[in-house]
C-alpha atoms as a PDB file:
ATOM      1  CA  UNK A   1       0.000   0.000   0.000  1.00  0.00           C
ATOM      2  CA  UNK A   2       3.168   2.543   0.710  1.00  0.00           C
ATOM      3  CA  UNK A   3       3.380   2.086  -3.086  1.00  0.00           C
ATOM      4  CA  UNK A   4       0.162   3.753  -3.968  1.00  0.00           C
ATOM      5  CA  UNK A   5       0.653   5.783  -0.996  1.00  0.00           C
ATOM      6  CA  UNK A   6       3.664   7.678  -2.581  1.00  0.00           C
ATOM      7  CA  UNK A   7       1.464   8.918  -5.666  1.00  0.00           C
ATOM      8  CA  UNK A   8      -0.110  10.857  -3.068  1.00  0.00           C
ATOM      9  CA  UNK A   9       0.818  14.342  -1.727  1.00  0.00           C
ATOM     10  CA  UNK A  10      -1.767  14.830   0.869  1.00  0.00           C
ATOM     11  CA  UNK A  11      -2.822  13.182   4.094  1.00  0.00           C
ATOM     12  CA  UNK A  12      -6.244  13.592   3.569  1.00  0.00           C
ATOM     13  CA  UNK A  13      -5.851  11.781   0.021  1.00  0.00           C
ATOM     14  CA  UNK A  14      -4.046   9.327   1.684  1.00  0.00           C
ATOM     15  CA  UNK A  15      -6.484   8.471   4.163  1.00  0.00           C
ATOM     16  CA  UNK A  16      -9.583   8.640   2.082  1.00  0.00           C
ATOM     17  CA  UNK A  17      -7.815   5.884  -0.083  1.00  0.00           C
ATOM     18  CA  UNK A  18      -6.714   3.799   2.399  1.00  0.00           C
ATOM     19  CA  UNK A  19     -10.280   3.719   3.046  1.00  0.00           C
ATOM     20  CA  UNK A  20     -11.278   2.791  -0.612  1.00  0.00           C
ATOM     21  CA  UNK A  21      -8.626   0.306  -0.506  1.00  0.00           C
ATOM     22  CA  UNK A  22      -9.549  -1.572   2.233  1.00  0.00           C
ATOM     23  CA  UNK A  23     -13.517  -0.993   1.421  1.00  0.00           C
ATOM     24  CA  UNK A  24     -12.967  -2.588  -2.397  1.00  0.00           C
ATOM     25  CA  UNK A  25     -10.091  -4.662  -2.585  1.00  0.00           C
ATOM     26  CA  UNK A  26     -12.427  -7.684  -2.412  1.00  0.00           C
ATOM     27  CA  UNK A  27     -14.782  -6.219  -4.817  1.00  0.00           C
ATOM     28  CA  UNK A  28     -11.895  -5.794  -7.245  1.00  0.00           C
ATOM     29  CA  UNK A  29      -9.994  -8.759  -7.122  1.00  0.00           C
ATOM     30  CA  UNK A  30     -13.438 -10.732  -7.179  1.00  0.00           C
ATOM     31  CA  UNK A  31     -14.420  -8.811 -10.376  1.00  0.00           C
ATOM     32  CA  UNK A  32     -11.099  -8.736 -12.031  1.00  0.00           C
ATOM     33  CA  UNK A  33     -10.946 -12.460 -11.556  1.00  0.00           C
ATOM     34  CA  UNK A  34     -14.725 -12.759 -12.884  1.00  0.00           C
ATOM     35  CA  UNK A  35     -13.291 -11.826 -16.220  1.00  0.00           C
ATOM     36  CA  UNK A  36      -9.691 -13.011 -16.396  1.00  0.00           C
ATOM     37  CA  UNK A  37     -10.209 -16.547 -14.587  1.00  0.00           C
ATOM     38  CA  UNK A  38      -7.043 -16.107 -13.328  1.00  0.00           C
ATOM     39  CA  UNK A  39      -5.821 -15.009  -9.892  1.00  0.00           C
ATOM     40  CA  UNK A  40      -2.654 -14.534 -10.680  1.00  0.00           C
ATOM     41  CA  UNK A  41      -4.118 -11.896 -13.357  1.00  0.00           C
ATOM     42  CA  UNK A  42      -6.859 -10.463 -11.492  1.00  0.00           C
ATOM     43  CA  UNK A  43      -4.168  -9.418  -8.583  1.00  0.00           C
ATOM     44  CA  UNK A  44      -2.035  -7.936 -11.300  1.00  0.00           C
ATOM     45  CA  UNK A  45      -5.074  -6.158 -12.554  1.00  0.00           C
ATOM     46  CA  UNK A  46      -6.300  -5.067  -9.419  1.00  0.00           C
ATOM     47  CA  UNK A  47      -2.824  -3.861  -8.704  1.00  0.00           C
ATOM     48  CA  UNK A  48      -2.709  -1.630 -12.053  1.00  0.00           C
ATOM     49  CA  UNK A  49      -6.025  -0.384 -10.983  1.00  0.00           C
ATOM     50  CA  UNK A  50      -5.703   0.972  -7.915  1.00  0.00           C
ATOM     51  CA  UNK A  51      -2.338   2.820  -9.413  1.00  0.00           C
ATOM     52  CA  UNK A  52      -5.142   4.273 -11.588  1.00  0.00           C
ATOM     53  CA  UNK A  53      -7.463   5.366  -8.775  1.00  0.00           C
ATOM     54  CA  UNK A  54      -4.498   6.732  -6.788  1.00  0.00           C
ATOM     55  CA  UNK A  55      -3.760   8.950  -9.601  1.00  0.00           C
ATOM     56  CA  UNK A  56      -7.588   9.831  -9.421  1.00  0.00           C
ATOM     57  CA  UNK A  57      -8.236   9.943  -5.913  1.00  0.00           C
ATOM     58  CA  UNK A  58      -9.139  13.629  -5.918  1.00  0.00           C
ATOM     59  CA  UNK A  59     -12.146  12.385  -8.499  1.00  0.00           C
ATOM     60  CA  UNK A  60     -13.501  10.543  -5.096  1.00  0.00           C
ATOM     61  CA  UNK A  61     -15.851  12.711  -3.041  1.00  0.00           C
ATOM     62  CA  UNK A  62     -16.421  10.285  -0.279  1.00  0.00           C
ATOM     63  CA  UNK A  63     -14.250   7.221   0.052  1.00  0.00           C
ATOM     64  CA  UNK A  64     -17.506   4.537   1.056  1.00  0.00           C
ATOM     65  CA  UNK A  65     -20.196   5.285  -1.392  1.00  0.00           C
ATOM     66  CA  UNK A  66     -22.466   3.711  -4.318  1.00  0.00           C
ATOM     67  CA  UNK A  67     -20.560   6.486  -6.442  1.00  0.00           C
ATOM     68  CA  UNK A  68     -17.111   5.472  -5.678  1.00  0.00           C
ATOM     69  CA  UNK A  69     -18.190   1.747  -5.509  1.00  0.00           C
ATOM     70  CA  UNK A  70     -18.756   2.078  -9.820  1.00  0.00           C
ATOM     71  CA  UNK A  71     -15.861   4.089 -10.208  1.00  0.00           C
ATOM     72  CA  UNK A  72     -13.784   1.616  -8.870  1.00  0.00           C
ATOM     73  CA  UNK A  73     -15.753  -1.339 -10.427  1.00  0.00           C
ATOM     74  CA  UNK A  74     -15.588   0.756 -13.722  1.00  0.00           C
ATOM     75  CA  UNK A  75     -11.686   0.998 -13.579  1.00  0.00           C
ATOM     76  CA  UNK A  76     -10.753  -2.206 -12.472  1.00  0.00           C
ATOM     77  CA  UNK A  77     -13.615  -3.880 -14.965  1.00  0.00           C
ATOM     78  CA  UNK A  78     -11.726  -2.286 -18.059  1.00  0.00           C
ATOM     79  CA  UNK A  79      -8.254  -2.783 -16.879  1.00  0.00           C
ATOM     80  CA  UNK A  80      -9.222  -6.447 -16.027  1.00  0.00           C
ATOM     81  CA  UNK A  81     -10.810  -6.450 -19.980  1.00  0.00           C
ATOM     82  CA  UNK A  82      -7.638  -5.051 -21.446  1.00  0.00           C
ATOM     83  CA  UNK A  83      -5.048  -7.417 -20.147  1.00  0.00           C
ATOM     84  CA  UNK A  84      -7.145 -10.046 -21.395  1.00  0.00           C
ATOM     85  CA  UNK A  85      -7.176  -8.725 -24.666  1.00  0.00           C
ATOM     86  CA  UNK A  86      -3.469  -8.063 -24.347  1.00  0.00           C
ATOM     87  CA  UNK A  87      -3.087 -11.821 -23.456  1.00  0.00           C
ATOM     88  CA  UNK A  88      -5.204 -12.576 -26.083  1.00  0.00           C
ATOM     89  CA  UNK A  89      -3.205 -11.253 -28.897  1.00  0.00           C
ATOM     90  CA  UNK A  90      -0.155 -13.250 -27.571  1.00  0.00           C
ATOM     91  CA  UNK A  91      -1.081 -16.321 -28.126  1.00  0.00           C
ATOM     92  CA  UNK A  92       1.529 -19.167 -26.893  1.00  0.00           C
ATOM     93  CA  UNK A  93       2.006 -22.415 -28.485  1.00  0.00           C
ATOM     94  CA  UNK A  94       2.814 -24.987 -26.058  1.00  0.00           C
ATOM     95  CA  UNK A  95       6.815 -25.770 -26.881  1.00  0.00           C
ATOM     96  CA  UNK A  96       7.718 -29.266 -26.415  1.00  0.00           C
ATOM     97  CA  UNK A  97       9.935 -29.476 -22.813  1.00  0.00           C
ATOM     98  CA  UNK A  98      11.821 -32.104 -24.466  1.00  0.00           C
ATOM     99  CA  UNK A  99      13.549 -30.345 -27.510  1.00  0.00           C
ATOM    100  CA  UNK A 100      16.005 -27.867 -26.796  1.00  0.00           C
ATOM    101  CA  UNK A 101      18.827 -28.383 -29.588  1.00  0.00           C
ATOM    102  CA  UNK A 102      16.575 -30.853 -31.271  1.00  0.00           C
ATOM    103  CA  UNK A 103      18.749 -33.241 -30.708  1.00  0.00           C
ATOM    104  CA  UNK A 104      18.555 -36.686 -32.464  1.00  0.00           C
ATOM    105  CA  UNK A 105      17.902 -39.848 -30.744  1.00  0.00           C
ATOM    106  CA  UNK A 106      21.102 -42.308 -32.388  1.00  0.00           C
ATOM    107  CA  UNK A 107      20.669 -45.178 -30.754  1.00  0.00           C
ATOM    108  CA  UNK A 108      19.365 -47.211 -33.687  1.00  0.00           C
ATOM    109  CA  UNK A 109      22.636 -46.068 -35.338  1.00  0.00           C
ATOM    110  CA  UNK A 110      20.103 -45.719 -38.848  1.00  0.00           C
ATOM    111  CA  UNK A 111      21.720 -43.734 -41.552  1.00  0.00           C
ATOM    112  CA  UNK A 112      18.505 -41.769 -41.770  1.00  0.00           C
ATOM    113  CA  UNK A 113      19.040 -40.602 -38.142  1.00  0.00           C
ATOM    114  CA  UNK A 114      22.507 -40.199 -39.428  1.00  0.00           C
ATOM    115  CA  UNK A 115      21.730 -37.475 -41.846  1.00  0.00           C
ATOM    116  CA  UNK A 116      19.248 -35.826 -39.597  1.00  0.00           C
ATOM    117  CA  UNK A 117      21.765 -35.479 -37.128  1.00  0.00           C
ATOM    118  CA  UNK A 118      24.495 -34.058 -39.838  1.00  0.00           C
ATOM    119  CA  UNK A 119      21.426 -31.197 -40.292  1.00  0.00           C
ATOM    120  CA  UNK A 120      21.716 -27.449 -39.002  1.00  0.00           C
ATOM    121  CA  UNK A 121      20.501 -27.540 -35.717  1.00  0.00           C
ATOM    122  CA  UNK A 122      17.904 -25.114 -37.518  1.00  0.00           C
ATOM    123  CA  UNK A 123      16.546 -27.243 -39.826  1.00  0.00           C
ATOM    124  CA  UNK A 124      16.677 -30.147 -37.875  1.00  0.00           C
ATOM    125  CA  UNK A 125      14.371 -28.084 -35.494  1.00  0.00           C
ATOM    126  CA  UNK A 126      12.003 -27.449 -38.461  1.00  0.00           C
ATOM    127  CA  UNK A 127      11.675 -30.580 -39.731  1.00  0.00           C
ATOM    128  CA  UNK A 128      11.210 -32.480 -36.149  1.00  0.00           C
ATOM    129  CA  UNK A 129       8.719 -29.740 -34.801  1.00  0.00           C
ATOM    130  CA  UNK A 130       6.452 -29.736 -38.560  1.00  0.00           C
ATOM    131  CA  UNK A 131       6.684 -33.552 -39.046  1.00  0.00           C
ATOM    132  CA  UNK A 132       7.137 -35.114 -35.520  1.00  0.00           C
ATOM    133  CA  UNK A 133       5.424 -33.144 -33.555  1.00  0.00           C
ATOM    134  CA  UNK A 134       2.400 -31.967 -36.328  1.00  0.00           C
ATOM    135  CA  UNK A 135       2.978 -28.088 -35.867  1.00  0.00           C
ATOM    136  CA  UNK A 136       1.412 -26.580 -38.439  1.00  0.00           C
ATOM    137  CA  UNK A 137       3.313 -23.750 -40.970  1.00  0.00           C
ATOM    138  CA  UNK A 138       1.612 -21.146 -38.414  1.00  0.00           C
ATOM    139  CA  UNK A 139       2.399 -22.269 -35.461  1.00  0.00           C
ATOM    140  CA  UNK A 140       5.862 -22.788 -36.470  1.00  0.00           C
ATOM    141  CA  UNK A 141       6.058 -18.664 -37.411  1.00  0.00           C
ATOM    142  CA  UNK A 142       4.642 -18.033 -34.210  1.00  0.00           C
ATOM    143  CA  UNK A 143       7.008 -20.544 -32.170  1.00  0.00           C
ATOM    144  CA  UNK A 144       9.933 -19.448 -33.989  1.00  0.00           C
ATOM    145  CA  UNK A 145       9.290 -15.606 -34.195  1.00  0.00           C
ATOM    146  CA  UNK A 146       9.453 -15.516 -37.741  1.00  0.00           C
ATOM    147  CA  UNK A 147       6.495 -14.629 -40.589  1.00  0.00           C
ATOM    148  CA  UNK A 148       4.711 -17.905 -41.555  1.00  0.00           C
ATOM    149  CA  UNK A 149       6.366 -17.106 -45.423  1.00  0.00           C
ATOM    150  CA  UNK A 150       9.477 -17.699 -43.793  1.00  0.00           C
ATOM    151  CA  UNK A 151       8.298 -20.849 -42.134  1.00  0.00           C
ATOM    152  CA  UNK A 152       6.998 -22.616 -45.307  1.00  0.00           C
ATOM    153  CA  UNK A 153      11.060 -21.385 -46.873  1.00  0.00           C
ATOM    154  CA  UNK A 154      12.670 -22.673 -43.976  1.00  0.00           C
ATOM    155  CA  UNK A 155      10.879 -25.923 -44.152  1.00  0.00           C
ATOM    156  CA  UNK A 156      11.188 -26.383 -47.921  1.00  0.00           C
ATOM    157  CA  UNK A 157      15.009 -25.574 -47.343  1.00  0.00           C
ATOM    158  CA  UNK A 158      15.435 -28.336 -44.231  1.00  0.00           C
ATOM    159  CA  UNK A 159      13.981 -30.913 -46.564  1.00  0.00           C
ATOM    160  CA  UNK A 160      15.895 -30.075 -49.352  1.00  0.00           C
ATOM    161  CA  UNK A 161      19.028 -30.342 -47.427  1.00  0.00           C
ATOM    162  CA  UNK A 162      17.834 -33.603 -45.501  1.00  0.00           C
ATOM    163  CA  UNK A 163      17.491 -34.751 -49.088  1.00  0.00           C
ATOM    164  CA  UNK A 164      21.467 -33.752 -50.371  1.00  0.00           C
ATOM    165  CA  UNK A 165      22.764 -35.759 -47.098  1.00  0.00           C
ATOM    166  CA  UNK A 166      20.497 -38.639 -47.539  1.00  0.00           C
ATOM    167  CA  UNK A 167      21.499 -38.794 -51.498  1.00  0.00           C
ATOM    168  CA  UNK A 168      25.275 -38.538 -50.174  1.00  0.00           C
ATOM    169  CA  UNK A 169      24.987 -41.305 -47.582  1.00  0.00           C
ATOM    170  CA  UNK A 170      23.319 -43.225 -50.307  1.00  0.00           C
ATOM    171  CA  UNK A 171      20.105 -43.808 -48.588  1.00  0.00           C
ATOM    172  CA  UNK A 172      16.939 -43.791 -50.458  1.00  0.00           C
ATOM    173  CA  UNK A 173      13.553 -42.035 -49.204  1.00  0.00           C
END
């Protein structure tokens, strides 16, 4: 509470939003939560919106009323609603736990797993996320940070290579 506390010069600001604090903090974090179904979000949203309401506290008349009651459901209502949209447009795709490197499994000793192994770390990414894992072209952009253009050269690439070292090693596919 110090935190909000600092945005304030006055004692009497101070002390009219310690009483909105402790009157609503329920009420927010219940209503935050309400629309994020997350607690770990509605705290961070009822956090940014009591930042907002001590930057506003001279807006409050009197710190226990119906008025202040929808101010304070207003603000923490629409900051609740735009870090879900924020979430929303970032999207994660779940990245298998089990692939850093890609590395390849030779314990067959095959000279297929041979060649993938002799692949850029890159490509060998590419091809094991796209055909062993099923990501689609999109969800490789998005894993990889790259446009999903990109994805569909960098795939067409991997395979092409994975080709040249399976011609070399004289292995047919």
């Amino acid at each position: 509470m110090l935190v909000y506390m600092s945005l304030m010069d006055s004692t009497d600001d101070r002390t009219k939003f310690e009483r909105v604090y402790q009157s609503y903090k329920g009420l927010m974090f219940y209503t935050a939560n309400r629309i994020l179904n997350n607690p770990q979000d509605a705290e961070d949203a009822v956090h940014t919106a009591f930042v907002k309401i001590a930057e506003n506290i001279s807006k409050i008349q009197e710190a226990v009323c119906p008025k202040t009651k929808v101010f304070v459901v207003t603000i923490v209502e629409n900051t609740a609603i735009d870090l879900y949209r924020k979430k929303k447009r970032c999207d994660t795709i779940d990245f298998p736990e089990d692939l850093p490197g890609a590395p390849v499994d030779l314990e067959k000793g095959t000279a297929l797993a041979a060649c993938m192994a002799r692949l850029p770390a890159r490509y060998r990414q590419v091809l094991l996320l796209k055909y062993s894992y099923g990501f689609s072209n999109k969800e490789l952009a998005k894993l990889l940070g790259i446009t999903e253009a990109n994805a569909v050269k960098l795939n067409q690439r991997a395979k092409q290579k994975f080709q040249e070292l399976c011609e070399e090693e004289g292995v047919l596919l």
